[in-house]
Protein backbone atom coordinates (compact mmCIF):
# COMPACT_ATOMS: atom_id res chain seq x y z
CA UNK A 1 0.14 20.08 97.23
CA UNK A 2 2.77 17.38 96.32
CA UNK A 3 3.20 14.43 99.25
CA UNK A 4 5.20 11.89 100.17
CA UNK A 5 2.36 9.48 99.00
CA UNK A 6 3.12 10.21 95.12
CA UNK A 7 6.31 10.20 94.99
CA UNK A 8 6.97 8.05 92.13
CA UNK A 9 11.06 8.08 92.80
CA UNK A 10 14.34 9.97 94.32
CA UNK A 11 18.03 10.65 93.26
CA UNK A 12 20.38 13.17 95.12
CA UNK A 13 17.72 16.17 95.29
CA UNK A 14 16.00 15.03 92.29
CA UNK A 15 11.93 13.50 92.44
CA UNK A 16 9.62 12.68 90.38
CA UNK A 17 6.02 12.32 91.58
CA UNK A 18 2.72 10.08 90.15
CA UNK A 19 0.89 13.04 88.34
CA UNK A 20 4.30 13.50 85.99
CA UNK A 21 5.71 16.41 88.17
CA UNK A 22 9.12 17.03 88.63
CA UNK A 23 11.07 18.85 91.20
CA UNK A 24 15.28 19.54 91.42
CA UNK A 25 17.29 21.03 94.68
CA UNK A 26 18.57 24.53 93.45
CA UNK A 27 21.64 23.50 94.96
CA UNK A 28 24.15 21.37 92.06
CA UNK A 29 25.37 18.30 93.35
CA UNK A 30 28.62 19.59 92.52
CA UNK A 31 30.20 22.75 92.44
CA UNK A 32 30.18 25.39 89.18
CA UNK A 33 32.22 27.71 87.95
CA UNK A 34 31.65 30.45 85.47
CA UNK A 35 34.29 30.54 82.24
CA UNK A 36 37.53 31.84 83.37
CA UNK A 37 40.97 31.83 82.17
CA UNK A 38 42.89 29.18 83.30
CA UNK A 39 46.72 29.46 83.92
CA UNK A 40 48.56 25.77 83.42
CA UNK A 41 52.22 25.02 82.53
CA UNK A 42 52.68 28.68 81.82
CA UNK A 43 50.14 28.25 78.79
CA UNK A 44 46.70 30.66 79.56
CA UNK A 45 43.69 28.95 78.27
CA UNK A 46 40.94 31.41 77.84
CA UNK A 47 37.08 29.95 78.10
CA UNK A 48 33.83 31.67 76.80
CA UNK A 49 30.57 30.36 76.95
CA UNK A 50 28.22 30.36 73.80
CA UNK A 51 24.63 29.71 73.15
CA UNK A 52 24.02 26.52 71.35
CA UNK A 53 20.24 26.89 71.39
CA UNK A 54 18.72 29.41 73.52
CA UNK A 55 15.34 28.20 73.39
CA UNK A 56 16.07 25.04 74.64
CA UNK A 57 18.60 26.68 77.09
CA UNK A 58 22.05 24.32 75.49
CA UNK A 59 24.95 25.99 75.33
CA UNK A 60 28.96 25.40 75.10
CA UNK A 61 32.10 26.11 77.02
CA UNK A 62 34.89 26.60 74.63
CA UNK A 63 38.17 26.30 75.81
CA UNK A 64 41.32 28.27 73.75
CA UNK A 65 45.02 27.81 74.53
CA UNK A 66 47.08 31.04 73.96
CA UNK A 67 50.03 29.58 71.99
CA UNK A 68 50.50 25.89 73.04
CA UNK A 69 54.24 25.33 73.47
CA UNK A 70 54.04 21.65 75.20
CA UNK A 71 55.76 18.69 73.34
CA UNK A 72 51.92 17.11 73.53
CA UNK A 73 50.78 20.13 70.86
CA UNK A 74 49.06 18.38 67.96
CA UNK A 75 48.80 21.07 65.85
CA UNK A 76 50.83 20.29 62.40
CA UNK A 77 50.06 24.12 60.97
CA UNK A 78 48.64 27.16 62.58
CA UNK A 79 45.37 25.95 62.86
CA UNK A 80 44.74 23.42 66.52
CA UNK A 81 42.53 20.09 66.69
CA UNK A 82 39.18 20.35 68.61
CA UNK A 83 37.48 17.90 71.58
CA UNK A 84 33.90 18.08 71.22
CA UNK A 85 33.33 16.83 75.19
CA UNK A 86 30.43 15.71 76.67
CA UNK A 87 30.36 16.06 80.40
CA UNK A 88 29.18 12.95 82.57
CA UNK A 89 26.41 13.07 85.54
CA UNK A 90 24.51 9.99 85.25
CA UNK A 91 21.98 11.63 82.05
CA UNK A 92 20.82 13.77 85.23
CA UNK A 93 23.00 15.81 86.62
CA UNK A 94 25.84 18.17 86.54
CA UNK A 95 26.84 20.71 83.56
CA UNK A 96 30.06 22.02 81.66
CA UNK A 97 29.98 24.44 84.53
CA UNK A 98 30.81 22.28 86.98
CA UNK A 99 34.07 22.57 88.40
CA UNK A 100 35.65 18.93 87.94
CA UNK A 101 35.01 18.61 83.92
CA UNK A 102 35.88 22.88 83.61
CA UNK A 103 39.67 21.95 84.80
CA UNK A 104 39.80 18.70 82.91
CA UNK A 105 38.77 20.77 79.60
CA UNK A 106 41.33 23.18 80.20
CA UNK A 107 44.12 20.94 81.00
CA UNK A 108 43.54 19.16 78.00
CA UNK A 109 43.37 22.50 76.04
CA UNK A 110 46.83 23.46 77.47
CA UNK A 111 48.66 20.28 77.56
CA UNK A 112 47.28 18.58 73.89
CA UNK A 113 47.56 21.94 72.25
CA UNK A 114 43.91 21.59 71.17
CA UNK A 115 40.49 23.27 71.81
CA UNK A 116 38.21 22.18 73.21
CA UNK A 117 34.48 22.60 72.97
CA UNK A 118 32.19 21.35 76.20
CA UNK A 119 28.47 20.75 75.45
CA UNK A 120 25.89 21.49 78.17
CA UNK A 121 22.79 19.53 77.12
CA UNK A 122 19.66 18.86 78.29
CA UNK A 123 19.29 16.79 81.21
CA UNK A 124 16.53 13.78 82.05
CA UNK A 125 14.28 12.93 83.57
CA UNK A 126 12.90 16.26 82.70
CA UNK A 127 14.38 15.54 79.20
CA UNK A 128 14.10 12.16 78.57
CA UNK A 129 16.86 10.59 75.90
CA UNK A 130 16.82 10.79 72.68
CA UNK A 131 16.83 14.89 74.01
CA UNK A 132 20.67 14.71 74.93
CA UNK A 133 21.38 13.13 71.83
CA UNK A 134 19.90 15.62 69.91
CA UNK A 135 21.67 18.27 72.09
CA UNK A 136 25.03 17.13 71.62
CA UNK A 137 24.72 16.16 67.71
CA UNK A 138 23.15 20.10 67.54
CA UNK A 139 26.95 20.74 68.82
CA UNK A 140 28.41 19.07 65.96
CA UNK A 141 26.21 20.89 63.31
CA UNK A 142 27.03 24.33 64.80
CA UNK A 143 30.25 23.28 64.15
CA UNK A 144 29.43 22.83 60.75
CA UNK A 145 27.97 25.87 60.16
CA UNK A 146 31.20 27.72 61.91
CA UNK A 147 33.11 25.78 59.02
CA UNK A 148 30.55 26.94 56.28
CA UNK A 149 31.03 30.57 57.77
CA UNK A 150 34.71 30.77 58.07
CA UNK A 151 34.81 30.22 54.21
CA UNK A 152 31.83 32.38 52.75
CA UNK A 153 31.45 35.18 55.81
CA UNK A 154 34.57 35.05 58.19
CA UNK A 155 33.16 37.93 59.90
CA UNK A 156 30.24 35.86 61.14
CA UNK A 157 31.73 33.32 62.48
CA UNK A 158 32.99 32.67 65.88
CA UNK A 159 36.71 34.49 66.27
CA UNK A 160 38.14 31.91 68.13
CA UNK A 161 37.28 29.09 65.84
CA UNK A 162 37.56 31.22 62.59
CA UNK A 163 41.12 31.82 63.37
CA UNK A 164 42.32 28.56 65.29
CA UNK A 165 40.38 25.57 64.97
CA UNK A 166 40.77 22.97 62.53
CA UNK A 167 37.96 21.40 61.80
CA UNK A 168 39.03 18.70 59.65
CA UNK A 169 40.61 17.20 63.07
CA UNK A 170 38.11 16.81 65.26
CA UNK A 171 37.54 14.53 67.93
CA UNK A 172 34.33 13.37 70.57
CA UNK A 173 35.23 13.22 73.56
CA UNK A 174 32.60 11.80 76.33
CA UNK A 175 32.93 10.42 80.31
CA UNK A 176 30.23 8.18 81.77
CA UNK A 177 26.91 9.06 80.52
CA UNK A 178 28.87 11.63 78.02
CA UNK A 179 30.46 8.39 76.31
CA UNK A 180 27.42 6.79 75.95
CA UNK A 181 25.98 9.73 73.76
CA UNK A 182 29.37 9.75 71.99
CA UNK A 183 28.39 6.02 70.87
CA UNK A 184 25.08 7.57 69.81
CA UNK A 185 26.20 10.39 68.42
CA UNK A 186 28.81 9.54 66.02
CA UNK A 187 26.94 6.66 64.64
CA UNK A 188 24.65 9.64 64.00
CA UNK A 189 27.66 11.91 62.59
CA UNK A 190 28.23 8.75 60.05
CA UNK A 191 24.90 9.31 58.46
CA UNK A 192 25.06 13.02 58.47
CA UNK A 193 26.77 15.55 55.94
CA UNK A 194 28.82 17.79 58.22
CA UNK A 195 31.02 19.05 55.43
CA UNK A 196 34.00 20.33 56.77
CA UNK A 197 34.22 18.78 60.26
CA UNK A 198 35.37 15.83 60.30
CA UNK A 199 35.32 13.40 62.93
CA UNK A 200 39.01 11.44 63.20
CA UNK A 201 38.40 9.25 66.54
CA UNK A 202 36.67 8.63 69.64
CA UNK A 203 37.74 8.86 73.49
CA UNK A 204 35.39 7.02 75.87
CA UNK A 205 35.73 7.04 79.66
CA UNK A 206 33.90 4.53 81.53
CA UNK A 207 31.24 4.55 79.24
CA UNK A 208 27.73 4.11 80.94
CA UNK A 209 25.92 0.96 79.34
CA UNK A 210 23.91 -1.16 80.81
CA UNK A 211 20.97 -4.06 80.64
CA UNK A 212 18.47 -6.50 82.19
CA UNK A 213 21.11 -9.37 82.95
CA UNK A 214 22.86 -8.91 85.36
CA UNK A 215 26.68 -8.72 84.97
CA UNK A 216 29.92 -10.02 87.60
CA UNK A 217 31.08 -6.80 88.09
CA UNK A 218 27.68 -5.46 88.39
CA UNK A 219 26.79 -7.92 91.34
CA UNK A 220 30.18 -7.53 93.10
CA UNK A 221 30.53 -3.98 93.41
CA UNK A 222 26.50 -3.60 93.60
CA UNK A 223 26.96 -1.57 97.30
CA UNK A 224 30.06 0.67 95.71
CA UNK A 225 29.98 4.22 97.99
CA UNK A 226 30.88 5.65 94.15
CA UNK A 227 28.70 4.63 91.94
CA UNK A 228 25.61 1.57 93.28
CA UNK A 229 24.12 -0.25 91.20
CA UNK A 230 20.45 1.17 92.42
CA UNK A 231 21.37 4.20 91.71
CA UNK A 232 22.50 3.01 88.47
CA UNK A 233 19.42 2.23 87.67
CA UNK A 234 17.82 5.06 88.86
CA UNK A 235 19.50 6.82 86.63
CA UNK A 236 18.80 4.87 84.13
CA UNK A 237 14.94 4.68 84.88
CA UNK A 238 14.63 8.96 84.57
CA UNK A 239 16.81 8.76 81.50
CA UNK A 240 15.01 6.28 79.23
CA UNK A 241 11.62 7.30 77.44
CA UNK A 242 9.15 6.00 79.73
CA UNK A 243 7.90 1.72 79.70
CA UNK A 244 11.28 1.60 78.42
CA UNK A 245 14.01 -1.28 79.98
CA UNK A 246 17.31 -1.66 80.07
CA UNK A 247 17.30 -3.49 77.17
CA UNK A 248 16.65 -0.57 74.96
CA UNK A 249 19.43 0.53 72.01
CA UNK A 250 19.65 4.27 73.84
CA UNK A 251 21.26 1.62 76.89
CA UNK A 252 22.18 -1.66 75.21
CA UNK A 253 24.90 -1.28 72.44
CA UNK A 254 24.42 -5.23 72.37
CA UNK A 255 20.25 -5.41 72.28
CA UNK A 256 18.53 -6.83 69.28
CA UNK A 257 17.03 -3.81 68.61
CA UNK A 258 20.45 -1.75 68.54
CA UNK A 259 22.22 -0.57 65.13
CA UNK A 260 24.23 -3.01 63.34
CA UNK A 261 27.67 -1.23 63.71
CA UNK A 262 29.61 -3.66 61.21
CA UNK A 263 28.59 -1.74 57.86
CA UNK A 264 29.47 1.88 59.66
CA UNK A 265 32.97 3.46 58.83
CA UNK A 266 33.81 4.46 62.71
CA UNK A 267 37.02 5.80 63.74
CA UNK A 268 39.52 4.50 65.62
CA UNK A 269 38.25 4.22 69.36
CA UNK A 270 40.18 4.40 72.54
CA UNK A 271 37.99 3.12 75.48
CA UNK A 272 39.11 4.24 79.16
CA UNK A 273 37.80 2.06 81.52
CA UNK A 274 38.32 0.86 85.42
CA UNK A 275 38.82 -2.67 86.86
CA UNK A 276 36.47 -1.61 89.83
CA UNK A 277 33.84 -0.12 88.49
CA UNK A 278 30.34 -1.30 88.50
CA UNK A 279 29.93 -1.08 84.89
CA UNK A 280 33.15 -3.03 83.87
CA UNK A 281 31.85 -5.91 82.31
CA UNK A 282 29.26 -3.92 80.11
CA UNK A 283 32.31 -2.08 78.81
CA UNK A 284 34.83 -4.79 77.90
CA UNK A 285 31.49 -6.16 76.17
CA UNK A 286 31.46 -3.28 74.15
CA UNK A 287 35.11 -2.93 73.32
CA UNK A 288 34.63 -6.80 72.35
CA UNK A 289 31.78 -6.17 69.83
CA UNK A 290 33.57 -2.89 68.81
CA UNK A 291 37.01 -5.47 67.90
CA UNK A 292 34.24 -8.33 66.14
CA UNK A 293 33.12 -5.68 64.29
CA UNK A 294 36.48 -5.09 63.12
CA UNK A 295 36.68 -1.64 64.13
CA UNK A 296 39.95 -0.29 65.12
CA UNK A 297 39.86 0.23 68.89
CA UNK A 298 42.68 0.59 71.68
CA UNK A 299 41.34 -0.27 75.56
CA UNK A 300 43.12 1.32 78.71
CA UNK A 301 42.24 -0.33 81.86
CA UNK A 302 42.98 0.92 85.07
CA UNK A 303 42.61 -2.17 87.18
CA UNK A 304 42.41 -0.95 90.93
CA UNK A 305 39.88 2.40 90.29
CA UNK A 306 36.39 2.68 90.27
CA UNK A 307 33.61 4.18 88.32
CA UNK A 308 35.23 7.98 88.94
CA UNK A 309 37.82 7.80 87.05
CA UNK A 310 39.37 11.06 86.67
CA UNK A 311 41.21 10.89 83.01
CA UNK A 312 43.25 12.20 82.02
CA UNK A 313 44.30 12.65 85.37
CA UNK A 314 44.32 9.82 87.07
CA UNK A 315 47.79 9.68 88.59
CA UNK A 316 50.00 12.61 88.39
CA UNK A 317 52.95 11.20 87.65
CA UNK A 318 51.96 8.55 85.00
CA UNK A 319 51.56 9.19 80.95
CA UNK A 320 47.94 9.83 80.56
CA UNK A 321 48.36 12.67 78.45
CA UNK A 322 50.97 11.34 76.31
CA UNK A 323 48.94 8.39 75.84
CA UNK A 324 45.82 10.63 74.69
CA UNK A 325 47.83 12.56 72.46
CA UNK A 326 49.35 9.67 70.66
CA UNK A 327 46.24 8.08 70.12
CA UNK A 328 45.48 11.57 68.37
CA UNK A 329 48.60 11.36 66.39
CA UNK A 330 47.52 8.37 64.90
CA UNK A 331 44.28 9.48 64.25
CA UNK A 332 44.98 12.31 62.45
CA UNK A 333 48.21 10.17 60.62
CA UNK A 334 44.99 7.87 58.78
């Protein structure tokens, strides 16, 4: 029988004991929803959910508008752009289920005139990184083969994609922990033949970086109710492989040890980020070696919010969208 006396360490319903064992409240620490159709701005998005690997138990949320008529639409034929999104949670928690990233995926699908493809990946410390990594570049190759299939077998391939998706014009899209496999993961997509789909740019929100210095923003907003810095490391500490630090490349864009990003051909980058979150520093650190680098890169800062920051929604009455979908534009203009 497990005790209290092995108990190795504790997040929000998650433990992990001495002997290796690990244990999860049935209960998600936020709440799900199953794919619906989504009504917004008088534009229906449908949503289906499709096995990405059913062994390993991944799968996707795909989000369709039924025809886009916003000014936002990007779509310069009959075919739409796509969001491949990964969903944040700290590397531990949450899914494309849950009900928070399921609206923001639709709303995006509605008002951008795009679709949008969520990836539910594995999640640590059960599956320690590289696993997610894997998961959500395994997203990106079924893509692929979608875009090998809609030329030599239409009938195969997935309807929705087959007959709206362009996949020439294809974006990553991750929050949190989900932009920190984004960095990951199109450095990956670089080196990789994924014929047809083509990556045009990156959206990062808050990305989750982090390493054994401490930073300002780290040490001022160490007791933040949203996101503290133990849990922070917590996090961190079921995520990495194990005897791993902070300092490792899956955590420190900036470590020795990480990829030299100066020879890669990345796309243009926006990077979301808050003026109160925990993690501040570690991103304007990135977004400076992204600019030495000479990569092209465009920073939004939202000075007075924390580490939830809900884009693109984060006030109702400002230009989020707009700003997302001319960063697109320009994107798919290169």
């Amino acid at each position: 029988m497990d005790s209290e006396a092995n108990l190795v360490a504790e997040l929000r319903g998650v433990r992990l004991y001495g002997n290796g064992k690990i244990t999860r409240t049935s209960t998600p620490l936020l709440p799900t929803v199953p794919a619906h159709d989504h009504s917004v701005q008088g534009v229906t998005v449908a949503s289906k959910d499709v096995d990405l690997d059913k062994q390993k138990g991944t799968w996707m949320r795909i989000y369709l508008p039924q025809n886009p008529t916003t000014s936002l639409s990007l779509h310069h034929s009959n075919k739409l752009p796509v969001i491949v999104y990964f969903h944040g949670g700290g590397f531990c928690f949450l899914s494309a289920a849950t009900a928070a990233f399921d609206h923001v995926c639709a709303q995006m699908a509605a008002k951008l005139g795009v679709i949008v493809v969520s990836v539910d990946y594995r999640l640590a410390p059960e599956h320690r990184l590289p696993a997610a990594f894997d998961d959500c570049f395994a997203a990106l190759q079924w893509l692929q083969a979608q875009a090998e299939l809609g030329c030599s077998d239409p009938a195969a391939a997935d309807p929705w994609l087959a007959a709206h998706a362009n996949l020439s014009c294809c974006f990553l899209m991750g929050v949190s922990s989900g932009a920190t496999y984004l960095h990951h993961v199109g450095i990956r997509a670089i080196a990789a033949d994924l014929g047809k789909v083509k990556i045009r740019g990156h959206i990062m929100v808050v990305p989750a970086f982090a390493g054994m210095s401490r930073t300002l923003t780290e040490l001022k907003y160490a007791d933040q109710e949203e996101l503290t810095l133990k849990n922070a490391d917590q996090c961190w500490h079921f995520a990495l492989p194990l005897e791993a630090d902070r300092d490792h490349p899956y955590c420190n864009p900036l470590s020795p040890q990480s990829p030299d990003i100066g020879s890669l051909d990345l796309p243009p980058t926006l990077v979301v980020i808050a003026g109160k979150d925990i993690l501040h520093d570690r991103q304007i650190e990135y977004v400076d070696l992204l600019r030495k680098k000479g990569k092209t890169v465009q920073l939004l800062n939202y000075e007075n919010h924390t580490h939830h920051l809900n884009f693109p929604e984060v006030d109702p009455v400002s230009s989020e969208y707009e700003v997302l979908s001319s960063f697109m534009e320009k994107c798919i203009a290169m």
